[in-house]
PDB file of N, CA and C in Angstrom:
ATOM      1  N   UNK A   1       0.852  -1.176   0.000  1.00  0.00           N
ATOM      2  CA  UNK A   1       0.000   0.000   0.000  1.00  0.00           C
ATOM      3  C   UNK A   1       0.897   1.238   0.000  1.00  0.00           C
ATOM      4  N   UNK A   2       0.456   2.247  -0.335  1.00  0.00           N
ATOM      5  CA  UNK A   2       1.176   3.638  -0.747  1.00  0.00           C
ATOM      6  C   UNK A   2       0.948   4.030   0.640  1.00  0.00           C
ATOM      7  N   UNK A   3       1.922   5.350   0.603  1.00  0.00           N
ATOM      8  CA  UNK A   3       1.953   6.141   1.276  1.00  0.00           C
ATOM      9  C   UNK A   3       0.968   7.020   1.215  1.00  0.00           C
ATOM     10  N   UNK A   4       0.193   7.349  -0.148  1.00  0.00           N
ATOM     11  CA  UNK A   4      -0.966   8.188  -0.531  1.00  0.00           C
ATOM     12  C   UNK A   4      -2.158   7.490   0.008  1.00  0.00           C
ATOM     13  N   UNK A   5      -2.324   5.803  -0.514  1.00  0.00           N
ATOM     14  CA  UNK A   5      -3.171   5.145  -0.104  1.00  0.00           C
ATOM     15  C   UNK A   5      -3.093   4.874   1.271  1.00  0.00           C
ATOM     16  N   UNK A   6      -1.952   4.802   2.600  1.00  0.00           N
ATOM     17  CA  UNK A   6      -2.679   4.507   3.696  1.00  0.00           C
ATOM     18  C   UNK A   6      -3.095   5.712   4.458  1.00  0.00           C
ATOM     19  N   UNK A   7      -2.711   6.859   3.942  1.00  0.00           N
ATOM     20  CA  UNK A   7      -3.171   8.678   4.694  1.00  0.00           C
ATOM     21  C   UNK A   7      -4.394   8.095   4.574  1.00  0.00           C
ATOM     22  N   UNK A   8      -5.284   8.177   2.853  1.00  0.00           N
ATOM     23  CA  UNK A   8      -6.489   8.181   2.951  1.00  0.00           C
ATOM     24  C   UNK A   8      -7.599   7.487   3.456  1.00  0.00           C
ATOM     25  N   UNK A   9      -6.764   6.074   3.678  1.00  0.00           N
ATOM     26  CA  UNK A   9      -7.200   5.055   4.749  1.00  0.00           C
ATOM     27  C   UNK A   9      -7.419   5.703   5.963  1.00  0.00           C
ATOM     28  N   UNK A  10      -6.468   6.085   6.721  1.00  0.00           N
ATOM     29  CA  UNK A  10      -6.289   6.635   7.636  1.00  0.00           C
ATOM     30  C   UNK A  10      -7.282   7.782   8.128  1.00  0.00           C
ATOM     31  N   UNK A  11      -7.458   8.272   7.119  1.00  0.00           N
ATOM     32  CA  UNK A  11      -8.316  10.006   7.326  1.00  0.00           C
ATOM     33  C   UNK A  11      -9.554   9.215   7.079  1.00  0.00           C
ATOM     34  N   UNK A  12     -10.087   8.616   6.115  1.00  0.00           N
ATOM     35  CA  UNK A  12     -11.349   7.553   6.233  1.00  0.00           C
ATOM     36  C   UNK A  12     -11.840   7.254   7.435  1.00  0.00           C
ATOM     37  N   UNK A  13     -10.942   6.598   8.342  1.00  0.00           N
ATOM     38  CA  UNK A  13     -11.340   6.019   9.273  1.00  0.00           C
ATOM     39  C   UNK A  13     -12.541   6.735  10.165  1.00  0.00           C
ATOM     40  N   UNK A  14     -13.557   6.302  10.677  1.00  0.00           N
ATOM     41  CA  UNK A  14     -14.329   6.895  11.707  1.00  0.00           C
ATOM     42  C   UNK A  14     -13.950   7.074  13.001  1.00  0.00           C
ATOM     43  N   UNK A  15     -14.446   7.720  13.552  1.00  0.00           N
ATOM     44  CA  UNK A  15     -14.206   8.168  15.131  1.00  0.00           C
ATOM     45  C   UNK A  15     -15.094   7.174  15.565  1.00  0.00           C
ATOM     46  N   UNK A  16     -14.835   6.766  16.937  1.00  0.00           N
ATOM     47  CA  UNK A  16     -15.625   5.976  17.623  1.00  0.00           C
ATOM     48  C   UNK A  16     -16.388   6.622  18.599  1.00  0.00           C
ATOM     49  N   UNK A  17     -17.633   6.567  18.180  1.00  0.00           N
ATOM     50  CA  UNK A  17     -18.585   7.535  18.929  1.00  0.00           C
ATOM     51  C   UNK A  17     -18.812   8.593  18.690  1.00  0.00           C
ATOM     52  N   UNK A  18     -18.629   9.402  17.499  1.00  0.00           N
ATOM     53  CA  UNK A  18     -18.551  10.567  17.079  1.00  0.00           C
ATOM     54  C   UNK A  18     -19.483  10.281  15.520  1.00  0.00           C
ATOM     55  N   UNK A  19     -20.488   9.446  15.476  1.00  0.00           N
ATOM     56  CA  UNK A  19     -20.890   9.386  14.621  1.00  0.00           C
ATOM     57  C   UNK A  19     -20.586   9.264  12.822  1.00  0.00           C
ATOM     58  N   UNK A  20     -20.534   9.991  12.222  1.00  0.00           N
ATOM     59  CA  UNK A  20     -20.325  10.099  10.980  1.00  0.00           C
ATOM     60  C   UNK A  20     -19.012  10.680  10.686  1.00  0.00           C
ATOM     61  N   UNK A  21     -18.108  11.188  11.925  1.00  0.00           N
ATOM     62  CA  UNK A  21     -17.036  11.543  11.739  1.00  0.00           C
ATOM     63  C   UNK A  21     -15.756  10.958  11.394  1.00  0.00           C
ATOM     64  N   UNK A  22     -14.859  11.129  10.595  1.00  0.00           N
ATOM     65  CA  UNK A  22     -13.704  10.341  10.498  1.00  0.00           C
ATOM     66  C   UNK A  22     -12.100  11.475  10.998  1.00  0.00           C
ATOM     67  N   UNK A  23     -11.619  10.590  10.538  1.00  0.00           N
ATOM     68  CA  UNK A  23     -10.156  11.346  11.097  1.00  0.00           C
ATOM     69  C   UNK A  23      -9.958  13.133  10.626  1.00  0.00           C
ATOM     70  N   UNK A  24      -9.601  12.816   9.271  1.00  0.00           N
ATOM     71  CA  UNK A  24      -9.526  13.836   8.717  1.00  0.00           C
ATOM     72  C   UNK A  24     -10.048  15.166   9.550  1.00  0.00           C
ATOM     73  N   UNK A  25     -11.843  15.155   9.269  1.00  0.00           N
ATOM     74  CA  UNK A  25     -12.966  15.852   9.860  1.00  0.00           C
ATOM     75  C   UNK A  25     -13.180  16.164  11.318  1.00  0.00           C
ATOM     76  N   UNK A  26     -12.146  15.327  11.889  1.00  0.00           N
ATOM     77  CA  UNK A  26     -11.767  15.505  13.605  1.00  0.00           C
ATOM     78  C   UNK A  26     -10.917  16.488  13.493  1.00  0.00           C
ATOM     79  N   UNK A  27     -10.003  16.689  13.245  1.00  0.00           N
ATOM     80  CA  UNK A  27      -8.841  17.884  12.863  1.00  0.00           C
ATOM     81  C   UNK A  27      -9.825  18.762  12.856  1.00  0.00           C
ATOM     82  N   UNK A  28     -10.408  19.067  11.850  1.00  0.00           N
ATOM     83  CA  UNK A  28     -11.545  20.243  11.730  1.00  0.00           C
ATOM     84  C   UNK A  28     -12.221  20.216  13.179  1.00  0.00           C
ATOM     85  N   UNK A  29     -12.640  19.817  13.353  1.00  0.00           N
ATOM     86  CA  UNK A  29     -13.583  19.817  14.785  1.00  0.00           C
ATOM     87  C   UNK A  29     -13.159  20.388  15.854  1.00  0.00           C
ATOM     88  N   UNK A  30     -11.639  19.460  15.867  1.00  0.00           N
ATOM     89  CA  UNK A  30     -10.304  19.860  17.501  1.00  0.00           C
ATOM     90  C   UNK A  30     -10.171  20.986  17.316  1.00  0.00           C
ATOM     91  N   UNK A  31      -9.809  21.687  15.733  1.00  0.00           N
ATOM     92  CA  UNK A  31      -9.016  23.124  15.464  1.00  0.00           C
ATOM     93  C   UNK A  31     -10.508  24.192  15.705  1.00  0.00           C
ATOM     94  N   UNK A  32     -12.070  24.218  15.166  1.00  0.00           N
ATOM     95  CA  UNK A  32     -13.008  24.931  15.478  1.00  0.00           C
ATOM     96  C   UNK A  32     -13.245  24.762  16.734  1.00  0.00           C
ATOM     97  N   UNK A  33     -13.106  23.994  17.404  1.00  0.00           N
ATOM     98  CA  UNK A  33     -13.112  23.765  19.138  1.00  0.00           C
ATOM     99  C   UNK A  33     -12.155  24.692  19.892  1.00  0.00           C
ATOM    100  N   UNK A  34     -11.180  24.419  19.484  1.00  0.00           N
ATOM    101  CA  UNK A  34      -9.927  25.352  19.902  1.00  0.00           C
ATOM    102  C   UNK A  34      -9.649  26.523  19.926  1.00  0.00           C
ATOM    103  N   UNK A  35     -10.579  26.859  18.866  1.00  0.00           N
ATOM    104  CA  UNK A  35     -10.140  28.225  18.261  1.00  0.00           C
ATOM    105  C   UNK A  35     -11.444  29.431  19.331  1.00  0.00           C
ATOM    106  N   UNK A  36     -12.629  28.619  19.724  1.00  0.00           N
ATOM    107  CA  UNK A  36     -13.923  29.191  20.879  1.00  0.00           C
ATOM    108  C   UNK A  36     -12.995  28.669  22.013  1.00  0.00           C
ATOM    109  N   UNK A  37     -12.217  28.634  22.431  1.00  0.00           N
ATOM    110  CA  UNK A  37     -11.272  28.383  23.474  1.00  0.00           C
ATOM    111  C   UNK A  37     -10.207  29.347  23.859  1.00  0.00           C
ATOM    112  N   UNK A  38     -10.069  30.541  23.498  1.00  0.00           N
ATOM    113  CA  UNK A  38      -8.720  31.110  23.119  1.00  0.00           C
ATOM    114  C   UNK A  38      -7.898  31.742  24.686  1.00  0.00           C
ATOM    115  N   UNK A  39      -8.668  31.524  25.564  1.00  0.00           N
ATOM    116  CA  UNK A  39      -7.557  31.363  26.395  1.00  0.00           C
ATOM    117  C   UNK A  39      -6.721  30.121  27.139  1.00  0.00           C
ATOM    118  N   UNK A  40      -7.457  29.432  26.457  1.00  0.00           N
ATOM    119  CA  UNK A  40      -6.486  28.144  26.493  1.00  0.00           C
ATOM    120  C   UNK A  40      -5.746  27.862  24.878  1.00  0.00           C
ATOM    121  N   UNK A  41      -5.291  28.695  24.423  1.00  0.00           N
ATOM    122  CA  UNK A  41      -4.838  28.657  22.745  1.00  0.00           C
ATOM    123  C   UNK A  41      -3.372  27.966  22.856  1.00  0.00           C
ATOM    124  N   UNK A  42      -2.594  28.640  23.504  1.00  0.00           N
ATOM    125  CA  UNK A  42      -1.543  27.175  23.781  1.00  0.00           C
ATOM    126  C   UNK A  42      -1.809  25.910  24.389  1.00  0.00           C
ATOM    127  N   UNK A  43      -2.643  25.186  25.001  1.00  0.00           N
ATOM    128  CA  UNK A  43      -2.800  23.849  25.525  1.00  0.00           C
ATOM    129  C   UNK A  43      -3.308  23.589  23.833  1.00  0.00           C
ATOM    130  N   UNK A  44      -4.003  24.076  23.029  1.00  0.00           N
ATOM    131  CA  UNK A  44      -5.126  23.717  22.720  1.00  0.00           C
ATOM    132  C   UNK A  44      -4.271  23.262  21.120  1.00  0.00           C
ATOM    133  N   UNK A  45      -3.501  24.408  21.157  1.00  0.00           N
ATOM    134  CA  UNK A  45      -2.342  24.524  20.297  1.00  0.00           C
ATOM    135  C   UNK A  45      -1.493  22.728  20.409  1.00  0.00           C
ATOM    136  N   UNK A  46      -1.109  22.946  21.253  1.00  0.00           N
ATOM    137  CA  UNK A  46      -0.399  22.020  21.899  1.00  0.00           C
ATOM    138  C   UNK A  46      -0.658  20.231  21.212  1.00  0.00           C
ATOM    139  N   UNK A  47      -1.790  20.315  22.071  1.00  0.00           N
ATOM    140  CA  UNK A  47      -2.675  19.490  21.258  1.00  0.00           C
ATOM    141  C   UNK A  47      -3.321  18.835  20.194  1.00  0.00           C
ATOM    142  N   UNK A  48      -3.058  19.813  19.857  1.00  0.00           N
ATOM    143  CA  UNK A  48      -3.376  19.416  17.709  1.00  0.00           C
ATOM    144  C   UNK A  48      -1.783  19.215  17.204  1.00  0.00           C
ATOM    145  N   UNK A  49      -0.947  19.250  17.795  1.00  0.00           N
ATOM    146  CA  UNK A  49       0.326  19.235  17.692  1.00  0.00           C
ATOM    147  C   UNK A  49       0.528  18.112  17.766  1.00  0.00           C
ATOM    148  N   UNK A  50       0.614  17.471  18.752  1.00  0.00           N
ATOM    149  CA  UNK A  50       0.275  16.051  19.397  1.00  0.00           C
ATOM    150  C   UNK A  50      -0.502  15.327  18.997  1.00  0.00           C
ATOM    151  N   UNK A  51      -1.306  15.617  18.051  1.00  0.00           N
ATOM    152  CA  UNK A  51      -2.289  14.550  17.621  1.00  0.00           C
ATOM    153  C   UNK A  51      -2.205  14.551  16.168  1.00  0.00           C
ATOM    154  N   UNK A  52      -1.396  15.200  15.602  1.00  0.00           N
ATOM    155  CA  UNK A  52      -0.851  15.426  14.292  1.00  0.00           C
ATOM    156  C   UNK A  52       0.758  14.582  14.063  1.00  0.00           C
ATOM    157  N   UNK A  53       1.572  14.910  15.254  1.00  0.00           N
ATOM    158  CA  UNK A  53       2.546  13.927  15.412  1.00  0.00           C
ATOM    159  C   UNK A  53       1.775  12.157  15.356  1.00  0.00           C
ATOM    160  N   UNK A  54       1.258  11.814  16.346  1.00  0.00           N
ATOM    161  CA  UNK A  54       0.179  10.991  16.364  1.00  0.00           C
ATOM    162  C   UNK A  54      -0.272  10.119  14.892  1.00  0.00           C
ATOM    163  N   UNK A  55      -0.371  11.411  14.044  1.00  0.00           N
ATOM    164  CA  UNK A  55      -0.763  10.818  12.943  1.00  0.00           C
ATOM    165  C   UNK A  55      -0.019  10.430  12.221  1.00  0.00           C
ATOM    166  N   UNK A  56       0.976  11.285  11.919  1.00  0.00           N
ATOM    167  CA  UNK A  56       2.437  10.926  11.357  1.00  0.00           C
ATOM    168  C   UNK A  56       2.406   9.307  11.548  1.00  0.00           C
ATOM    169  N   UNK A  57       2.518   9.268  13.117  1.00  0.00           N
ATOM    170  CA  UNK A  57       3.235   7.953  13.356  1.00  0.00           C
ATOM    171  C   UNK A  57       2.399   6.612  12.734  1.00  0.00           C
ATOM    172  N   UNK A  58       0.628   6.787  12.787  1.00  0.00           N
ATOM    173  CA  UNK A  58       0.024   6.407  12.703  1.00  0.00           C
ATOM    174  C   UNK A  58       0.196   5.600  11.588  1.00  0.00           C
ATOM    175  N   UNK A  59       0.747   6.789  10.263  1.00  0.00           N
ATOM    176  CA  UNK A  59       0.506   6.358   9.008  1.00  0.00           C
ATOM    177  C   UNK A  59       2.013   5.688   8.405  1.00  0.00           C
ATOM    178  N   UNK A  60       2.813   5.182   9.468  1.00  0.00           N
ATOM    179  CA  UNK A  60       4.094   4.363   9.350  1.00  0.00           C
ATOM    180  C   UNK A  60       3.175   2.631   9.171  1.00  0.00           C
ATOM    181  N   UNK A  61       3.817   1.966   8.153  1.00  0.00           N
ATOM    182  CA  UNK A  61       2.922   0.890   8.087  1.00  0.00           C
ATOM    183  C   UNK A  61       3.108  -0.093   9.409  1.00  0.00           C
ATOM    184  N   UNK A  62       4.670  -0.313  10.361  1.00  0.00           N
ATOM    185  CA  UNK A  62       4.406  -0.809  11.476  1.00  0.00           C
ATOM    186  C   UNK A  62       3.543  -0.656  12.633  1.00  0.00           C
ATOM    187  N   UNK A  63       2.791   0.902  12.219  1.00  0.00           N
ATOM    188  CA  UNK A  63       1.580   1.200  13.400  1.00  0.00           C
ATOM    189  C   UNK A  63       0.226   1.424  12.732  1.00  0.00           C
ATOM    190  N   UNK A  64       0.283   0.709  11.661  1.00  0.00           N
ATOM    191  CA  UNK A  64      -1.151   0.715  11.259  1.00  0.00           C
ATOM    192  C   UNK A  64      -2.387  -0.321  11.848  1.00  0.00           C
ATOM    193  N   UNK A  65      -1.961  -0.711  13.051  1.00  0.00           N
ATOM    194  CA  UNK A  65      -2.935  -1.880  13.888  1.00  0.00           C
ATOM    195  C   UNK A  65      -3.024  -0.089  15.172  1.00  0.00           C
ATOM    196  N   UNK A  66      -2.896   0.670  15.295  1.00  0.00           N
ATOM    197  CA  UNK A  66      -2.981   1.969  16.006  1.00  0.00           C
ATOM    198  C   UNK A  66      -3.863   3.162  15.568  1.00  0.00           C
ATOM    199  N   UNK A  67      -4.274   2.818  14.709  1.00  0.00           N
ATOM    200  CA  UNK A  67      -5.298   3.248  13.556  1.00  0.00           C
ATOM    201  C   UNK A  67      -6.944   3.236  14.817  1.00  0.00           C
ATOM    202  N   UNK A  68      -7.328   2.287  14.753  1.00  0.00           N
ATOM    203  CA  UNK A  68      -8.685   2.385  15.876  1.00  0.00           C
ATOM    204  C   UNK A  68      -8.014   3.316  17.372  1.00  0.00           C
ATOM    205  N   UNK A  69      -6.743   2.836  17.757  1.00  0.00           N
ATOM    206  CA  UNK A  69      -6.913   3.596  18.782  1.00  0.00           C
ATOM    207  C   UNK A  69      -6.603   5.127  18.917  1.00  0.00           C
ATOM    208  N   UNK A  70      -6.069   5.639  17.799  1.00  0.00           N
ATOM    209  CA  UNK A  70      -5.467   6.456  17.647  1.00  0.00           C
ATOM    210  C   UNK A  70      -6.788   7.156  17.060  1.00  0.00           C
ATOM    211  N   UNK A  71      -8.152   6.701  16.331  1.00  0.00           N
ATOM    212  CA  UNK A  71      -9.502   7.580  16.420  1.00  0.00           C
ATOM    213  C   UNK A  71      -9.910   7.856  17.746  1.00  0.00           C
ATOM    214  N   UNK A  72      -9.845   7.144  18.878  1.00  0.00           N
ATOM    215  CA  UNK A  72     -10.127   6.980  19.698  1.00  0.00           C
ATOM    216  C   UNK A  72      -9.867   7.875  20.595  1.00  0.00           C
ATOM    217  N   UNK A  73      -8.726   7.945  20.672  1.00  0.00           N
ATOM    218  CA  UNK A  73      -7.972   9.355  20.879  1.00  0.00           C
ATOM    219  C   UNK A  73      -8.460  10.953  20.645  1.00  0.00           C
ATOM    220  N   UNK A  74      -8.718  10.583  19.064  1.00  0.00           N
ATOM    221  CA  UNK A  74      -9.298  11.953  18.538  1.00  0.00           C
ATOM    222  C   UNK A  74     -10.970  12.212  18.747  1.00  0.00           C
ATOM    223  N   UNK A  75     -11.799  11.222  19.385  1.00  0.00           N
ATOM    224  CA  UNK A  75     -13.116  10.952  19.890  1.00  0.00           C
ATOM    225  C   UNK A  75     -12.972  11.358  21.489  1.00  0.00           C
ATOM    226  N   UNK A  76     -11.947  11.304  22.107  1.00  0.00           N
ATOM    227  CA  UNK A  76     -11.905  11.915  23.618  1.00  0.00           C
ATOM    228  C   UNK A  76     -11.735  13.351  23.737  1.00  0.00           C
ATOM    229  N   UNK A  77     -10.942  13.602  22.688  1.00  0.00           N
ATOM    230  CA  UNK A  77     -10.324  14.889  22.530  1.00  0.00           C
ATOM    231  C   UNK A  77     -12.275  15.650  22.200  1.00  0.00           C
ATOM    232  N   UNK A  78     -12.226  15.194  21.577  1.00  0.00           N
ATOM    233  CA  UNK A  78     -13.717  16.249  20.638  1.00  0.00           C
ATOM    234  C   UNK A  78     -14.655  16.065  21.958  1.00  0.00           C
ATOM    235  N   UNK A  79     -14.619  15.250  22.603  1.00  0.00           N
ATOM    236  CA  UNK A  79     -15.564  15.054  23.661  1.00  0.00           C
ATOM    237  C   UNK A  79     -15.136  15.986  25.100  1.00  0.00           C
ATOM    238  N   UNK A  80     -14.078  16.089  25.200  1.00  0.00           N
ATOM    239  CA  UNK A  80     -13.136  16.662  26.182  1.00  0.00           C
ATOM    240  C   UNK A  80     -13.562  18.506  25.694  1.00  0.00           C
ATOM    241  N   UNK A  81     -13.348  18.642  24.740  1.00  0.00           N
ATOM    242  CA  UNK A  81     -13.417  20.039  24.408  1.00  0.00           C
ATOM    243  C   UNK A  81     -14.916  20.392  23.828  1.00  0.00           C
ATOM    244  N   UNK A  82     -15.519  19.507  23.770  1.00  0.00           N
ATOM    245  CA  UNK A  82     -16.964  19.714  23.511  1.00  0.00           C
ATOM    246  C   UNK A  82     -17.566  20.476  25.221  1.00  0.00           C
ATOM    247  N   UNK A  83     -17.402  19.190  26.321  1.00  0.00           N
ATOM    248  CA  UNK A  83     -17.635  19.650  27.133  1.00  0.00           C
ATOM    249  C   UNK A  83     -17.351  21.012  27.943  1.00  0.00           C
ATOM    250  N   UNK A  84     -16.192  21.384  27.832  1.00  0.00           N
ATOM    251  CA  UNK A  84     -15.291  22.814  28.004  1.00  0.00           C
ATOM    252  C   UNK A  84     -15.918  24.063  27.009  1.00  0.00           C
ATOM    253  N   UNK A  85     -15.967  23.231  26.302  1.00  0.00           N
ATOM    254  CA  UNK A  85     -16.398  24.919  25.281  1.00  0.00           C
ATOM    255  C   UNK A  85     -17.627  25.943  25.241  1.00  0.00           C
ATOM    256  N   UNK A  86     -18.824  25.035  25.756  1.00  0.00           N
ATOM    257  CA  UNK A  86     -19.943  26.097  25.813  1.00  0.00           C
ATOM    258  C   UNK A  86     -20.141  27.208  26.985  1.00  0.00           C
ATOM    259  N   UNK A  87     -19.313  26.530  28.170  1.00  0.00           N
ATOM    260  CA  UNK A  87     -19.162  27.245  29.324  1.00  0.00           C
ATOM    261  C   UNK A  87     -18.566  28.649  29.079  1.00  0.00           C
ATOM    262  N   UNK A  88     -19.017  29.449  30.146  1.00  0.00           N
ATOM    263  CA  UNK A  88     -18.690  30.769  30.101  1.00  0.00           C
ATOM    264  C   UNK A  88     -17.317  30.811  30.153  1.00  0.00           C
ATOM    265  N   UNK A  89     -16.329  31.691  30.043  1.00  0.00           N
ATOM    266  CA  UNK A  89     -15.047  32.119  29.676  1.00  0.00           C
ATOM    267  C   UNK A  89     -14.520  32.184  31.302  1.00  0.00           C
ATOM    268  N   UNK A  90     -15.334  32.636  32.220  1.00  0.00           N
ATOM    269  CA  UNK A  90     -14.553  32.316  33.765  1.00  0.00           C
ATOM    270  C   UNK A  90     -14.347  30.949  34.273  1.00  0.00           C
ATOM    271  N   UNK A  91     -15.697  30.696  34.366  1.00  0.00           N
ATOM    272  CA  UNK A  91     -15.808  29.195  34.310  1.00  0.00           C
ATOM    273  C   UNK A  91     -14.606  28.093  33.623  1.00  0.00           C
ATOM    274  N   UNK A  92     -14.449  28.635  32.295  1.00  0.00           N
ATOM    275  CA  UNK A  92     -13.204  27.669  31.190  1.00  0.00           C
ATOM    276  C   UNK A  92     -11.790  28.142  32.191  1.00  0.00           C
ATOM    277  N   UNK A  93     -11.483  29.200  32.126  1.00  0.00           N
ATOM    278  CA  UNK A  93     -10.230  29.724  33.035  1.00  0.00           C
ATOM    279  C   UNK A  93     -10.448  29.154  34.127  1.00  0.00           C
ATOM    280  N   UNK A  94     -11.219  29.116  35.295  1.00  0.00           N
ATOM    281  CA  UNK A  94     -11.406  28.439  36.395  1.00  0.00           C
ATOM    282  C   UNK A  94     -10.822  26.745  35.818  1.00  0.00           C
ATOM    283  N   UNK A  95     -11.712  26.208  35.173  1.00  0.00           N
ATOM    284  CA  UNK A  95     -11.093  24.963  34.658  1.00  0.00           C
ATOM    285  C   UNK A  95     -10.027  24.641  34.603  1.00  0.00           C
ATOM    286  N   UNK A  96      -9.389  25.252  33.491  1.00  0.00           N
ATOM    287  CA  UNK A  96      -8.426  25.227  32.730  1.00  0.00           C
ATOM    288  C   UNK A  96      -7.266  25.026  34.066  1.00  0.00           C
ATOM    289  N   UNK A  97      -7.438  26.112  34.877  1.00  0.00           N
ATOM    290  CA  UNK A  97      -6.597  26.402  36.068  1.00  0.00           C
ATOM    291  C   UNK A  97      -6.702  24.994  36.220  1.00  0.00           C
ATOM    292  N   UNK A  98      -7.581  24.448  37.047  1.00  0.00           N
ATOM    293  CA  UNK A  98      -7.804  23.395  37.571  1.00  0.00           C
ATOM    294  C   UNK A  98      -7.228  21.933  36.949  1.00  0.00           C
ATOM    295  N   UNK A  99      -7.377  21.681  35.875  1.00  0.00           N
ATOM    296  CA  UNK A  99      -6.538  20.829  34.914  1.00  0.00           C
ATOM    297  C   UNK A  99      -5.333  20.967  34.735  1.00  0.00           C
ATOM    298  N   UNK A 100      -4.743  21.751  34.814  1.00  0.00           N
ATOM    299  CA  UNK A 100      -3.064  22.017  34.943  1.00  0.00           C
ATOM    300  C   UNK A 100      -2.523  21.796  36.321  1.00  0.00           C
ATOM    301  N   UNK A 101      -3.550  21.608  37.378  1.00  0.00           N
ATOM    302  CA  UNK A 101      -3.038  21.134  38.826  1.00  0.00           C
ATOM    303  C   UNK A 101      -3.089  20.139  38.732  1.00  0.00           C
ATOM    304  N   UNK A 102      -3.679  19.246  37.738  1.00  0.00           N
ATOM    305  CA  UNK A 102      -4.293  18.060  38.111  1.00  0.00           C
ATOM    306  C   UNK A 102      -4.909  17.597  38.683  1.00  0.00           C
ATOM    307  N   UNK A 103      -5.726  18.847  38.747  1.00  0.00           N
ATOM    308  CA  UNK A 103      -7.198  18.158  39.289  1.00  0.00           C
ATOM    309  C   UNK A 103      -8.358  17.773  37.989  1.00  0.00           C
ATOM    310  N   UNK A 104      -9.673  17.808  38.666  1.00  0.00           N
ATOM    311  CA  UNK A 104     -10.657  17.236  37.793  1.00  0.00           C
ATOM    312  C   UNK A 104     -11.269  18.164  37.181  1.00  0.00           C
TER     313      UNK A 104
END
């Protein structure tokens, strides 16, 4: 398989639990999520960073059995920042604080 052919494999793939979504279309999602986030713009930054490395690795043919978990990944993330994002902007900073202590 190509290098062209396993990206698009790859970006094909669905999210688990995210309905009709696939890889690719998660990127879109994390980055419009992120972007109603902007005082967390470096974590958030950060993050799509990390999950773009992620993909890189993904699409090496020795980690193509990493493929489900690695949607999986991008299905916590959208869920993680789904929940964070509608909240008011003190509230997210209050959070945000709170997640960098390691708390809940």
């Amino acid at each position: 398989m190509s290098d062209l052919q396993l990206q698009k494999s790859l970006d094909a793939f669905l999210v688990p639990g995210m309905m009709n979504l696939n890889v690719l279309d998660a990127f879109d999602v994390i980055g419009n999520l992120c972007h109603e986030m902007r005082e967390s713009e470096i974590l958030c930054r950060r993050l799509v960073t990390r999950l773009s490395f992620l993909r890189e690795r993904a699409l090496q043919l020795e980690h193509a059995k990493k493929v489900p978990a690695f949607a999986d990944v991008l299905g916590h993330a959208i869920a993680f920042l789904k929940k964070y994002t509608p909240k008011k902007l003190l509230q997210r900073i209050a959070l945000n604080r709170n997640i960098l202590q390691g708390g809940n």
